[in-house]
C-alpha atoms as a PDB file:
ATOM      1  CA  UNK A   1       4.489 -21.426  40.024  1.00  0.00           C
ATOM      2  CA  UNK A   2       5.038 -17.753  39.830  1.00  0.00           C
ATOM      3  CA  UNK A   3       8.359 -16.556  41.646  1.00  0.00           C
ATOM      4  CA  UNK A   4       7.355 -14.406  44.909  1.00  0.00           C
ATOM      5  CA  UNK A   5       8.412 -10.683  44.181  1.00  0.00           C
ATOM      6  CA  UNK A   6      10.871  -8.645  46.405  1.00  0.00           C
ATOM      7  CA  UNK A   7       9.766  -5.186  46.542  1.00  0.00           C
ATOM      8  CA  UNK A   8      10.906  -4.012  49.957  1.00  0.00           C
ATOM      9  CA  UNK A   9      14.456  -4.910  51.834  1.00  0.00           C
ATOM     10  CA  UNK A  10      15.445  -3.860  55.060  1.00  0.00           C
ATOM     11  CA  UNK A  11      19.060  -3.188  55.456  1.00  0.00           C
ATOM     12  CA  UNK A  12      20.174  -2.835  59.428  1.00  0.00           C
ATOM     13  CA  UNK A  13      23.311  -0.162  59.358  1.00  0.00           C
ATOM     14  CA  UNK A  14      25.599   0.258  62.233  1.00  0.00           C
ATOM     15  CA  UNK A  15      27.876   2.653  60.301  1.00  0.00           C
ATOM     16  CA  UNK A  16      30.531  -0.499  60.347  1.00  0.00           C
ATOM     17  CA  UNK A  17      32.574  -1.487  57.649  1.00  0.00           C
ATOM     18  CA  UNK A  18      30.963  -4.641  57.589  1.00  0.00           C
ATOM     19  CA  UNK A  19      27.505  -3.154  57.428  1.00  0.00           C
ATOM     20  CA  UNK A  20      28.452  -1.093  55.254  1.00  0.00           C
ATOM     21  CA  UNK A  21      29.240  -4.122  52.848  1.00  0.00           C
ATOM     22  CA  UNK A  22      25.759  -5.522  53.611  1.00  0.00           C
ATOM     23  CA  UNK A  23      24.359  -2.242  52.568  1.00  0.00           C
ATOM     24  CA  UNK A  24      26.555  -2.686  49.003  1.00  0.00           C
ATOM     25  CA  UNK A  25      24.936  -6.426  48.506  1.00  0.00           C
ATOM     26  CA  UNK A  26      21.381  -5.173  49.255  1.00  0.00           C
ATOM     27  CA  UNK A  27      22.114  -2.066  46.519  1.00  0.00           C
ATOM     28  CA  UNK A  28      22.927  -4.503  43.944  1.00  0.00           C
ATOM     29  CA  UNK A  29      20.329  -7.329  44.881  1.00  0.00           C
ATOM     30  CA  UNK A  30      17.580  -4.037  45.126  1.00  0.00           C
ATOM     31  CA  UNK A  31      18.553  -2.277  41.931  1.00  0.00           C
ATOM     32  CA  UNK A  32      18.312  -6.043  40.394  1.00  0.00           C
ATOM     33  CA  UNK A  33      14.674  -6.529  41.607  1.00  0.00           C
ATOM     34  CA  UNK A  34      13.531  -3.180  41.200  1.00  0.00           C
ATOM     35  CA  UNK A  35      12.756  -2.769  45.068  1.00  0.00           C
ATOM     36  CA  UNK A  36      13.344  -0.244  47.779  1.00  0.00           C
ATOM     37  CA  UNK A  37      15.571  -0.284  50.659  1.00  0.00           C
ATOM     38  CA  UNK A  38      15.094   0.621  54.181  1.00  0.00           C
ATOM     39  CA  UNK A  39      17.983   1.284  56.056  1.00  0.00           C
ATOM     40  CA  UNK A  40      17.260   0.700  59.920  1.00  0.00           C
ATOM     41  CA  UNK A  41      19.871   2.162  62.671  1.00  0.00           C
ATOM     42  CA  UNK A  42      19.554   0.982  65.971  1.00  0.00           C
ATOM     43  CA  UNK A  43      20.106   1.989  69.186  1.00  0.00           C
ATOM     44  CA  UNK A  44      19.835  -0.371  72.611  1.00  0.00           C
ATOM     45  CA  UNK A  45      19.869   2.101  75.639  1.00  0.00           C
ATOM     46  CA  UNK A  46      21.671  -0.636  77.674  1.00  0.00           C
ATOM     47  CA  UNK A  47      24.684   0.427  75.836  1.00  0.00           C
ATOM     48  CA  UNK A  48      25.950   3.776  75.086  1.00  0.00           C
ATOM     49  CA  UNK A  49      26.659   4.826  71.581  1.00  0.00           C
ATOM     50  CA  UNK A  50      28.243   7.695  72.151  1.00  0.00           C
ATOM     51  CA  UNK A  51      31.468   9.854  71.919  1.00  0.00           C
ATOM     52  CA  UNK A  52      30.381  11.435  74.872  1.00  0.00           C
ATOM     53  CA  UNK A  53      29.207   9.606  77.608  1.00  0.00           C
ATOM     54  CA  UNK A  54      26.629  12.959  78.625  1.00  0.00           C
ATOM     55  CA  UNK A  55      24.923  13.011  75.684  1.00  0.00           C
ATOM     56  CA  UNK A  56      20.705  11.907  76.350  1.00  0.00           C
ATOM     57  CA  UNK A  57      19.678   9.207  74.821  1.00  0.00           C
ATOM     58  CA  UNK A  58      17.392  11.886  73.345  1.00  0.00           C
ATOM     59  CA  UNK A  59      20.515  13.526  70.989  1.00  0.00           C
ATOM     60  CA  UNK A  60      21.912   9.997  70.352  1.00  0.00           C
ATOM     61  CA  UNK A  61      18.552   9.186  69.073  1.00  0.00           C
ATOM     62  CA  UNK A  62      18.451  12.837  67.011  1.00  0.00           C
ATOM     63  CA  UNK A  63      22.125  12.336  65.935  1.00  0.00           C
ATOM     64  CA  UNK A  64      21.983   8.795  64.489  1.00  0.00           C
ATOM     65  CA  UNK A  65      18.220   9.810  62.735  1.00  0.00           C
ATOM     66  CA  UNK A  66      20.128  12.540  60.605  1.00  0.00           C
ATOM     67  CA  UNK A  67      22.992  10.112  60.217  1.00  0.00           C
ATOM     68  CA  UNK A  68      20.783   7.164  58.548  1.00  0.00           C
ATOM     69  CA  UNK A  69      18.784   9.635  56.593  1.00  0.00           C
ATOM     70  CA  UNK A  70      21.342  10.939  55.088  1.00  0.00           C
ATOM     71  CA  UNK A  71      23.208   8.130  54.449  1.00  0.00           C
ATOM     72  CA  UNK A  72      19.678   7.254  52.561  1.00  0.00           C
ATOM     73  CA  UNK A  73      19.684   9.986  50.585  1.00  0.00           C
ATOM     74  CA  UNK A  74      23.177   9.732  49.584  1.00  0.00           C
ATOM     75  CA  UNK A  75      22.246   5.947  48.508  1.00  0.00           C
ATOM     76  CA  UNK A  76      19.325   7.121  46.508  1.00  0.00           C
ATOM     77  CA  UNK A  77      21.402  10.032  45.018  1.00  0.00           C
ATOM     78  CA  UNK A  78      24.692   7.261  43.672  1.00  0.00           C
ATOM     79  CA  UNK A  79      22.423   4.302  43.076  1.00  0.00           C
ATOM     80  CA  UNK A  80      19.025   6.165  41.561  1.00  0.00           C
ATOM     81  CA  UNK A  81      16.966   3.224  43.796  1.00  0.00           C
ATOM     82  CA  UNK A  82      14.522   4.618  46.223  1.00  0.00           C
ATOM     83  CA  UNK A  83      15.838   4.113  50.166  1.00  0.00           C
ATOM     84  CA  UNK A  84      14.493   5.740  53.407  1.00  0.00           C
ATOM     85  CA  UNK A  85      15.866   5.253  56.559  1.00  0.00           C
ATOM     86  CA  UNK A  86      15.392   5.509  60.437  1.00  0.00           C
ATOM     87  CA  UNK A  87      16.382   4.988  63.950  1.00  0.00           C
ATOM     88  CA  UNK A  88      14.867   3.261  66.841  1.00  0.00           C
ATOM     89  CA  UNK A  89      15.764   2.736  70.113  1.00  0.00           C
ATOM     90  CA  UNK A  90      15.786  -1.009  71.896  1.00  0.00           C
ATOM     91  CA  UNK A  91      16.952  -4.438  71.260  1.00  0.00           C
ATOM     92  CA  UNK A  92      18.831  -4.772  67.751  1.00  0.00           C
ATOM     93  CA  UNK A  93      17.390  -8.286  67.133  1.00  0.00           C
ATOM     94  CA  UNK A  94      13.971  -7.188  68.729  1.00  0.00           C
ATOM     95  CA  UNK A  95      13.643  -3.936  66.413  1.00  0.00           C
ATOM     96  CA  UNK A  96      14.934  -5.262  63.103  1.00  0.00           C
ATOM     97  CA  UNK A  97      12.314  -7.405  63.205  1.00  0.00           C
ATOM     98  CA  UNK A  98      10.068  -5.521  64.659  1.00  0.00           C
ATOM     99  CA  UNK A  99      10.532  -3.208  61.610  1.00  0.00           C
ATOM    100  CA  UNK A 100      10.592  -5.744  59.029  1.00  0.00           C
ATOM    101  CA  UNK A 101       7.329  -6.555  60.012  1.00  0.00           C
ATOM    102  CA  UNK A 102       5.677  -3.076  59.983  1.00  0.00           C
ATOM    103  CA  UNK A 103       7.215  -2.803  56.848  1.00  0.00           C
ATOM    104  CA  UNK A 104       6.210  -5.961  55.485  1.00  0.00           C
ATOM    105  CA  UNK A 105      10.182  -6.257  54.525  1.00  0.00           C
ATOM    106  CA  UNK A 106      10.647  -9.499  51.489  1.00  0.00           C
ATOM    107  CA  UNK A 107      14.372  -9.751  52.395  1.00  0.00           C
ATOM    108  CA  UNK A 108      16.442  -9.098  55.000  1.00  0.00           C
ATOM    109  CA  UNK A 109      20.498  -8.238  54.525  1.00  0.00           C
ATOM    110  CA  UNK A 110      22.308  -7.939  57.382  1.00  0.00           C
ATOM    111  CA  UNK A 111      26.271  -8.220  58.359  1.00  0.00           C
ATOM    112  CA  UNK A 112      27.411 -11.281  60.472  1.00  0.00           C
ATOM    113  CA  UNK A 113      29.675  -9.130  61.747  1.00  0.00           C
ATOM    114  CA  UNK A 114      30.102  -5.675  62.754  1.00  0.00           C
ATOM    115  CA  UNK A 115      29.969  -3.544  66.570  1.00  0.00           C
ATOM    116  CA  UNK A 116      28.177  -0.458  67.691  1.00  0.00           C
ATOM    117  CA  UNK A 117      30.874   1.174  70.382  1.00  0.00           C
ATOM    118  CA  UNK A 118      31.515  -1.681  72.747  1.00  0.00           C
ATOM    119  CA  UNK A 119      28.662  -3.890  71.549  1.00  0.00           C
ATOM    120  CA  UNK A 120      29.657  -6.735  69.050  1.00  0.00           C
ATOM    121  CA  UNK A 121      27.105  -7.338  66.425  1.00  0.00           C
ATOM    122  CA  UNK A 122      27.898 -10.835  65.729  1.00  0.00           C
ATOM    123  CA  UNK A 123      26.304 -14.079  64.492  1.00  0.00           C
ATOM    124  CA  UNK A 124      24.964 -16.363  67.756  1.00  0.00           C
ATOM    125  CA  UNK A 125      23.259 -13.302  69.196  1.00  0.00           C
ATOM    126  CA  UNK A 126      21.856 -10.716  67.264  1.00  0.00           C
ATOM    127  CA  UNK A 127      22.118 -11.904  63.850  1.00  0.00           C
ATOM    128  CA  UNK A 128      20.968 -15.043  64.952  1.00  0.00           C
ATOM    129  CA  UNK A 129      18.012 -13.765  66.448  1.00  0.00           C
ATOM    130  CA  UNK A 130      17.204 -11.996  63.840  1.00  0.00           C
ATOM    131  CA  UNK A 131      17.268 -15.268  61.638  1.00  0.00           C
ATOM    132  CA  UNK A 132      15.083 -17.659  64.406  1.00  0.00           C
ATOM    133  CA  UNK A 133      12.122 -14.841  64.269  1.00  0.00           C
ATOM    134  CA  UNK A 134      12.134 -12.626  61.052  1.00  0.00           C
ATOM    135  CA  UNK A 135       8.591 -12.517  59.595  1.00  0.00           C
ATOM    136  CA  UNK A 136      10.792 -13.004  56.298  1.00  0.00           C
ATOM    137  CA  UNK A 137      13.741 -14.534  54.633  1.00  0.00           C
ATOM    138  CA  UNK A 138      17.084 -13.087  55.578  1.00  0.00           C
ATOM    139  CA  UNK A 139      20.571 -12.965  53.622  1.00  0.00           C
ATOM    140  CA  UNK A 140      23.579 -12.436  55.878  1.00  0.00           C
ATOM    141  CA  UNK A 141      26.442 -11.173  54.523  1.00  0.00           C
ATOM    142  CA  UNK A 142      30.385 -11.547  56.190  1.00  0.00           C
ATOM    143  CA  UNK A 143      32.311  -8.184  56.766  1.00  0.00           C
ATOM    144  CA  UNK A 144      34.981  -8.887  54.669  1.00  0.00           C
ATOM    145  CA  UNK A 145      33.561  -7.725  51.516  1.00  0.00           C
ATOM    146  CA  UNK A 146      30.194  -7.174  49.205  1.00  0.00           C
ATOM    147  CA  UNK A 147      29.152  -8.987  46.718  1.00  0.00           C
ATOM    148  CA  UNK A 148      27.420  -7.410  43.440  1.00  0.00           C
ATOM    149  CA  UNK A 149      26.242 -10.723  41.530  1.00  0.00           C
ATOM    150  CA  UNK A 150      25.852 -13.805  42.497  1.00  0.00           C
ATOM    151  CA  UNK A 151      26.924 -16.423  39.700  1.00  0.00           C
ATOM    152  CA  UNK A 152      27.585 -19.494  41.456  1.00  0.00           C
ATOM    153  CA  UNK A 153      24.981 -20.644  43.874  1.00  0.00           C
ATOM    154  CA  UNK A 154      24.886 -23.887  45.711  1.00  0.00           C
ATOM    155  CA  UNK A 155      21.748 -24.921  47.038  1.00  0.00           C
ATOM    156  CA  UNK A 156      21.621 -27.730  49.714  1.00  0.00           C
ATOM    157  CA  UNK A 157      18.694 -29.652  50.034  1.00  0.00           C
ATOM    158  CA  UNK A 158      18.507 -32.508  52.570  1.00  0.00           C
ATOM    159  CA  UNK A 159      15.088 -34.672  53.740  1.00  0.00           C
ATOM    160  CA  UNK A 160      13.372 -31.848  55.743  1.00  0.00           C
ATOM    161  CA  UNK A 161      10.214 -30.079  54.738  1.00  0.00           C
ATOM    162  CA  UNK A 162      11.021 -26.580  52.467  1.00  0.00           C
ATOM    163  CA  UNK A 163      12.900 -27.486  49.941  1.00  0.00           C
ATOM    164  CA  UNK A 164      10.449 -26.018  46.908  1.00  0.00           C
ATOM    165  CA  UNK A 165       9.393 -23.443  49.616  1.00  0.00           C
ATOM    166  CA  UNK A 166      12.808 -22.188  49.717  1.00  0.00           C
ATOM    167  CA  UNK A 167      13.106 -22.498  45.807  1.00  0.00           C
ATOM    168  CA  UNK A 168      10.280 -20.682  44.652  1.00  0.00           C
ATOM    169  CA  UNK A 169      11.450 -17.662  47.182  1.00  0.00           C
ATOM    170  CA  UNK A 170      14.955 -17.621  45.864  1.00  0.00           C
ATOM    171  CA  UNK A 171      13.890 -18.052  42.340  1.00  0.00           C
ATOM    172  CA  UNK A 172      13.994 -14.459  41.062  1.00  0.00           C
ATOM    173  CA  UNK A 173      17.101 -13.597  42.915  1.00  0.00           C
ATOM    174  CA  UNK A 174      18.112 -16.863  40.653  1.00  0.00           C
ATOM    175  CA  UNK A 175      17.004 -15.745  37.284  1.00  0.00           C
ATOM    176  CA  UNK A 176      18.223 -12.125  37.914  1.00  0.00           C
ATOM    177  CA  UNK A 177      21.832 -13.016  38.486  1.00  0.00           C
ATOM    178  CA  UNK A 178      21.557 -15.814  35.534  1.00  0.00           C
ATOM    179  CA  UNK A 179      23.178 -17.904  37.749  1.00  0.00           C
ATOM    180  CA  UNK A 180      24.124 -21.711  37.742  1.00  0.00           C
ATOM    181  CA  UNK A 181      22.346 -23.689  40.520  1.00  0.00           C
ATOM    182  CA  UNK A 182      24.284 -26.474  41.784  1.00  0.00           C
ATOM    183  CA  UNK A 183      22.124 -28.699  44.087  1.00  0.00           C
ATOM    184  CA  UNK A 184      23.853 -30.669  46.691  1.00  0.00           C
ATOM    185  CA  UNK A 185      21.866 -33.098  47.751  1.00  0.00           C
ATOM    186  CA  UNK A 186      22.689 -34.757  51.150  1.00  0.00           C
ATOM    187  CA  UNK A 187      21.589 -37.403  53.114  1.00  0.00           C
ATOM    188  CA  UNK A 188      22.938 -40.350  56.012  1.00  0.00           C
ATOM    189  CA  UNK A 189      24.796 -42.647  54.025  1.00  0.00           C
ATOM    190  CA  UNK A 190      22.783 -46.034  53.534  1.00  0.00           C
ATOM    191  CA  UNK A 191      19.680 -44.847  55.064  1.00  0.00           C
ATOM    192  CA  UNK A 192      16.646 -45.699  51.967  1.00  0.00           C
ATOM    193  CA  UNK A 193      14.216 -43.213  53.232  1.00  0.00           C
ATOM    194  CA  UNK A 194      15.873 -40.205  53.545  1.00  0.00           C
ATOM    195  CA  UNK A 195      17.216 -41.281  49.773  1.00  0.00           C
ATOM    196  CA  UNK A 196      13.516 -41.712  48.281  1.00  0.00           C
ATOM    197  CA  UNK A 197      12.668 -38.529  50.019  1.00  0.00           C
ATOM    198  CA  UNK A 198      15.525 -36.671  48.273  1.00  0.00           C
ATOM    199  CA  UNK A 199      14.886 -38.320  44.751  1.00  0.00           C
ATOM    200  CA  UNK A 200      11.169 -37.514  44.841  1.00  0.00           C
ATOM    201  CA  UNK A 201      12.386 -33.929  46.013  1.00  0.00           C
ATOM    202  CA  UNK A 202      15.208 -33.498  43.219  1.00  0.00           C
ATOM    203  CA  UNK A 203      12.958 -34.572  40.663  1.00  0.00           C
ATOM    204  CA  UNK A 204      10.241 -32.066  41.149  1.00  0.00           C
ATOM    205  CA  UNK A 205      13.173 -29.721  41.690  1.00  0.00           C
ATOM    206  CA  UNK A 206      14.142 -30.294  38.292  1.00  0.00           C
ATOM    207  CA  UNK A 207      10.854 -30.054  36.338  1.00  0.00           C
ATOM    208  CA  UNK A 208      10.659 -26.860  37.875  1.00  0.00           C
ATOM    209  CA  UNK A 209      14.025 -25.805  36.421  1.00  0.00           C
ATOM    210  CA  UNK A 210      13.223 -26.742  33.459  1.00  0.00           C
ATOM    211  CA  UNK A 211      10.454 -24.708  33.400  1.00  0.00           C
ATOM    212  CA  UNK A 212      12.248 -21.919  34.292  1.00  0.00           C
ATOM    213  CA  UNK A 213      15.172 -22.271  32.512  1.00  0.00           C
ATOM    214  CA  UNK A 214      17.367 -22.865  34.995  1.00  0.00           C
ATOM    215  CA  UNK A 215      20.534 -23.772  34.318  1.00  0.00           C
ATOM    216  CA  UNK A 216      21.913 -26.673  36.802  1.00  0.00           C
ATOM    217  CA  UNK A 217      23.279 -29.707  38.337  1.00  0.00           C
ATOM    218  CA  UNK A 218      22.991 -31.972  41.174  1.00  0.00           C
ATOM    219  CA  UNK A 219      25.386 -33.544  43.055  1.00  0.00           C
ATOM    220  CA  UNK A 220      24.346 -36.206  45.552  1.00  0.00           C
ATOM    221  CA  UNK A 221      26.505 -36.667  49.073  1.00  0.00           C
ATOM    222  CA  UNK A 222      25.865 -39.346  51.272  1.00  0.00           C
ATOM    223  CA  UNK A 223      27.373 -37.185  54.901  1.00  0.00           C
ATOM    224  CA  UNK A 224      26.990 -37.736  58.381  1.00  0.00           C
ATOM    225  CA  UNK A 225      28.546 -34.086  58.505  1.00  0.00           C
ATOM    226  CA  UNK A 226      26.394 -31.941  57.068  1.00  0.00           C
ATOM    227  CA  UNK A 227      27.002 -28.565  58.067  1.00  0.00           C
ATOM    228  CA  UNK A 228      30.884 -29.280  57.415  1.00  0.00           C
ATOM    229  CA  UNK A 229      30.004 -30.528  53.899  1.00  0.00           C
ATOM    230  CA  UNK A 230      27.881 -28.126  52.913  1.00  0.00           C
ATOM    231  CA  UNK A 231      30.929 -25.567  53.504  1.00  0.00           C
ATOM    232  CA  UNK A 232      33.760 -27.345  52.072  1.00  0.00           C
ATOM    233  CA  UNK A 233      31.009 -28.189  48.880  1.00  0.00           C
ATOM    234  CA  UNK A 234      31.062 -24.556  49.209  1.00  0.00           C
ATOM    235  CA  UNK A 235      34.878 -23.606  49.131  1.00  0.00           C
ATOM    236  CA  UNK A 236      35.406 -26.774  45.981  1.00  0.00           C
ATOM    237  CA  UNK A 237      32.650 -25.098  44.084  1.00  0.00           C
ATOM    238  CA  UNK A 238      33.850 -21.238  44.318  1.00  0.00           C
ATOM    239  CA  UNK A 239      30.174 -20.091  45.722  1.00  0.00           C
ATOM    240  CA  UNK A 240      29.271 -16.941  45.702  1.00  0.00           C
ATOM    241  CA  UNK A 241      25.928 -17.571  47.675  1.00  0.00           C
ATOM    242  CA  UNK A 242      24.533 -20.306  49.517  1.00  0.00           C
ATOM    243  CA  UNK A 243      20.330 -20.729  49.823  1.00  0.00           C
ATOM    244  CA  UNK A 244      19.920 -23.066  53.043  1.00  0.00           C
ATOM    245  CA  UNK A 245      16.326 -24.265  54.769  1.00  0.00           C
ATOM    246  CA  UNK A 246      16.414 -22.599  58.265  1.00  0.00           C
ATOM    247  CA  UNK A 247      15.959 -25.965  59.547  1.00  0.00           C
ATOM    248  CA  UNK A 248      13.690 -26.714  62.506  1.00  0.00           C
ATOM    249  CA  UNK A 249      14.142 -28.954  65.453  1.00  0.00           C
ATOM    250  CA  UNK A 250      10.436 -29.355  67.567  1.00  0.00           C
ATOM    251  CA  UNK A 251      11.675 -30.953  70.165  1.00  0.00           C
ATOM    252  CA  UNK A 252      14.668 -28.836  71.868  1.00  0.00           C
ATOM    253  CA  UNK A 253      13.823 -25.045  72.363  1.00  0.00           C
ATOM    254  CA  UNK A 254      17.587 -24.530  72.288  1.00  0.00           C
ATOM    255  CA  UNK A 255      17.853 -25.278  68.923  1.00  0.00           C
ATOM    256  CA  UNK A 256      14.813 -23.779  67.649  1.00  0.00           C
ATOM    257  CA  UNK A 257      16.274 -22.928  63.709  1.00  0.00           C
ATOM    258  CA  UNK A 258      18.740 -26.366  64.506  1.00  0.00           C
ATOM    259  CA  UNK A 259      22.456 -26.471  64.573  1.00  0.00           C
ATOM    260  CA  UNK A 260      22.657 -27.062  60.976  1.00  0.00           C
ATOM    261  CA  UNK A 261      21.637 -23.456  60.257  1.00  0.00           C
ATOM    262  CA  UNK A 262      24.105 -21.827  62.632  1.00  0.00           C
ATOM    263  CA  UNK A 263      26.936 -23.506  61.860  1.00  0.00           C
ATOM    264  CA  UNK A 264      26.932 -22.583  58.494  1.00  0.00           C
ATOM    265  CA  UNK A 265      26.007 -18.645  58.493  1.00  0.00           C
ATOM    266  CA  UNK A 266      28.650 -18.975  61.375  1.00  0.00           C
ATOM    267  CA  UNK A 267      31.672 -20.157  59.297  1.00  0.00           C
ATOM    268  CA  UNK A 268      30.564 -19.510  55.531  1.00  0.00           C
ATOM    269  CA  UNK A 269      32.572 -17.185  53.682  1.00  0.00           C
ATOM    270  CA  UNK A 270      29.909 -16.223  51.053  1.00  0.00           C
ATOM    271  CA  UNK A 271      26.297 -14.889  51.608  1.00  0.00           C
ATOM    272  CA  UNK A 272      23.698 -17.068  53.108  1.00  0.00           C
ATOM    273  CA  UNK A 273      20.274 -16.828  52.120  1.00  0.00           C
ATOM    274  CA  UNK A 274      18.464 -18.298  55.222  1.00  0.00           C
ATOM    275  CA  UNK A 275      14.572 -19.352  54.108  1.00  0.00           C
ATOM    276  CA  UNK A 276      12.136 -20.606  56.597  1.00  0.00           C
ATOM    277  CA  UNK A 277       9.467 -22.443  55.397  1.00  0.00           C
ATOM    278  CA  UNK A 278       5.991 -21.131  55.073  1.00  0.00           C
ATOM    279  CA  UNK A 279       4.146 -24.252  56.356  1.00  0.00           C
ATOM    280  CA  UNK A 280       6.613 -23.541  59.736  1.00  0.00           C
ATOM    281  CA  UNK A 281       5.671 -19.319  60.541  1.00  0.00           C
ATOM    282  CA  UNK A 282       1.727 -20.422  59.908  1.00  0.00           C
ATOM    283  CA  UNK A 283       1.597 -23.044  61.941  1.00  0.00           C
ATOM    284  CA  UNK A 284       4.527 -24.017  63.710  1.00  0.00           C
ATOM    285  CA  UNK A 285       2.680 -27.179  65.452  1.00  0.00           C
ATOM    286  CA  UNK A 286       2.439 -29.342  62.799  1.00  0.00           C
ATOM    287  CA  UNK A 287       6.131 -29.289  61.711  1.00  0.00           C
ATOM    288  CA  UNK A 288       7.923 -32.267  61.889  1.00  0.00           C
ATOM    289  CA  UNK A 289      11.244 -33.624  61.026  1.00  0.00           C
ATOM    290  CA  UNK A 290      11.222 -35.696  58.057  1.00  0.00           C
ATOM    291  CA  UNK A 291      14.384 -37.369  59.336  1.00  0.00           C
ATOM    292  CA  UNK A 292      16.279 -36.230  62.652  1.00  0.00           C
ATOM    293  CA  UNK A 293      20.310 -36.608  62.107  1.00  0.00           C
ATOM    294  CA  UNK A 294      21.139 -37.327  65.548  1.00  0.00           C
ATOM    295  CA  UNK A 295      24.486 -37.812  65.369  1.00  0.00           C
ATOM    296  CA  UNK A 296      24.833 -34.230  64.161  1.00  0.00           C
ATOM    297  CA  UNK A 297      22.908 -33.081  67.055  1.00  0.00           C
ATOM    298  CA  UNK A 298      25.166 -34.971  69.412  1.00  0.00           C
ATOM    299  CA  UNK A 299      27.908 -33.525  68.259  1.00  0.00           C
ATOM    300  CA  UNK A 300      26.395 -29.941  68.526  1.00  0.00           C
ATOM    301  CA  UNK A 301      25.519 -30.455  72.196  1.00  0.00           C
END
């Protein structure tokens, strides 16, 4: 199984600080892979952007274009790793991926949190969006800081479909950081299917790091809370990136990626590496829950 190349990541800039860190991840992660950045600006005419509140849409649009590009440029120039940027004009979530698609973008890294004048740029809108319908991957980072390597990663893996999907995507970014992979695998406590399902998963998990020289662990957690696990596994272990299934729930529109996803990019306070399966953006019909947690999704209602 050959690990699936990132050559092109789209970077979303709001001139925030804490886009502005995203940008500093997705330098690192790009100069890593070898791959090119594409820093996107943009701007929704429902809002105004502007110092002055006469300027066209027009000169905003003319104004933030020179602004990206030469914030690209500058990037190029300090980092020596090829970046172009642009602005367009419309929804944020609607035109990142709009772009990532024209672009045919590998990655996505985007801030959880950041604002653009009065609008907030903030996980369970945007960001979130962005996440549910992305042609690709997507790493969000929180505005408190960048991170430059990523040593310690734990990797969840519950009994849902995309667990060596999500591997074999995250792989390089993996091998590049020579990281240690701890595997947390979780499942309802006493329930003998969704335990088979996780063995069977875990053990082709690790003949694959084995093959890869991988170095790692797994540490099995029988949870009813798995979101809140997942985070405080997180916080024990000293994380520095977490690679979660964008999980998918067929039967309530509402919660099209699942709770399980948005709680944690919501309240993690390390990168998340959000990875939809394959098997889901080809042919979202035939997805099914393995195993349906309900008493997470009553809580979540």
């Amino acid at each position: 199984m050959e690990a699936l190349p990132i050559h092109y990541i789209l970077v979303p800039v709001d001139f925030s600080d804490p886009s502005h860190n995203a940008l500093a991840t997705a330098i690192a992660m790009g100069r890593r892979q070898q791959a090119s950045l594409h820093l996107l600006n943009v701007l929704d005419p429902t809002e105004t952007n502007s110092q002055s509140p006469l300027e066209t849409l027009d000169e905003q649009v003319r104004t933030q274009t020179e602004a990206i590009r030469e914030l690209a440029r500058q990037t190029t120039l300090d980092h020596q790793i090829q970046c172009a940027g642009e602005c367009r004009v419309g929804s944020v979530s609607t035109e990142i991926v709009a772009a990532a698609g024209l672009a045919k973008a590998d990655l996505i890294v985007m801030g959880t949190h950041g604002s653009s004048g009065i609008r907030a740029f903030y996980i369970g809108s945007e960001a979130y969006r962005v996440i549910k319908t992305a042609p690709c991957p997507v790493l969000t980072v929180p505005a408190h800081q960048s991170w430059t390597t990523f040593e310690q990663i734990l990797f969840p893996v519950r009994p849902v479909p995309g667990a060596l999907e999500k591997y074999n995507f995250a792989r390089r970014i993996i091998q590049q950081n020579n990281a240690e992979l701890t595997v947390l695998a979780l499942h309802p406590p006493d329930e003998i299917i969704s335990i088979d399902q996780l063995q069977q998963q875990i053990a082709a998990l690790d003949e694959q790091f084995a093959r890869d020289n991988v170095r790692s662990r797994t540490l099995f957690c029988p949870t009813d809370l798995v979101a809140e696990t997942v985070l405080q596994k997180a916080d024990e272990l000293q994380a520095d990136l977490l690679i979660i299934t964008a999980t998918l729930d067929t039967t309530q529109q509402d919660f099209f990626i699942g709770p399980f996803t948005q709680q944690i990019v919501h309240n993690a306070h390390v990168p998340v590496l959000s990875i939809r399966p394959q098997s889901y953006m080809q042919h979202p019909e035939r997805v099914k829950w393995q195993y349906d947690w309900r008493s997470q999704h009553l809580r979540d209602r």
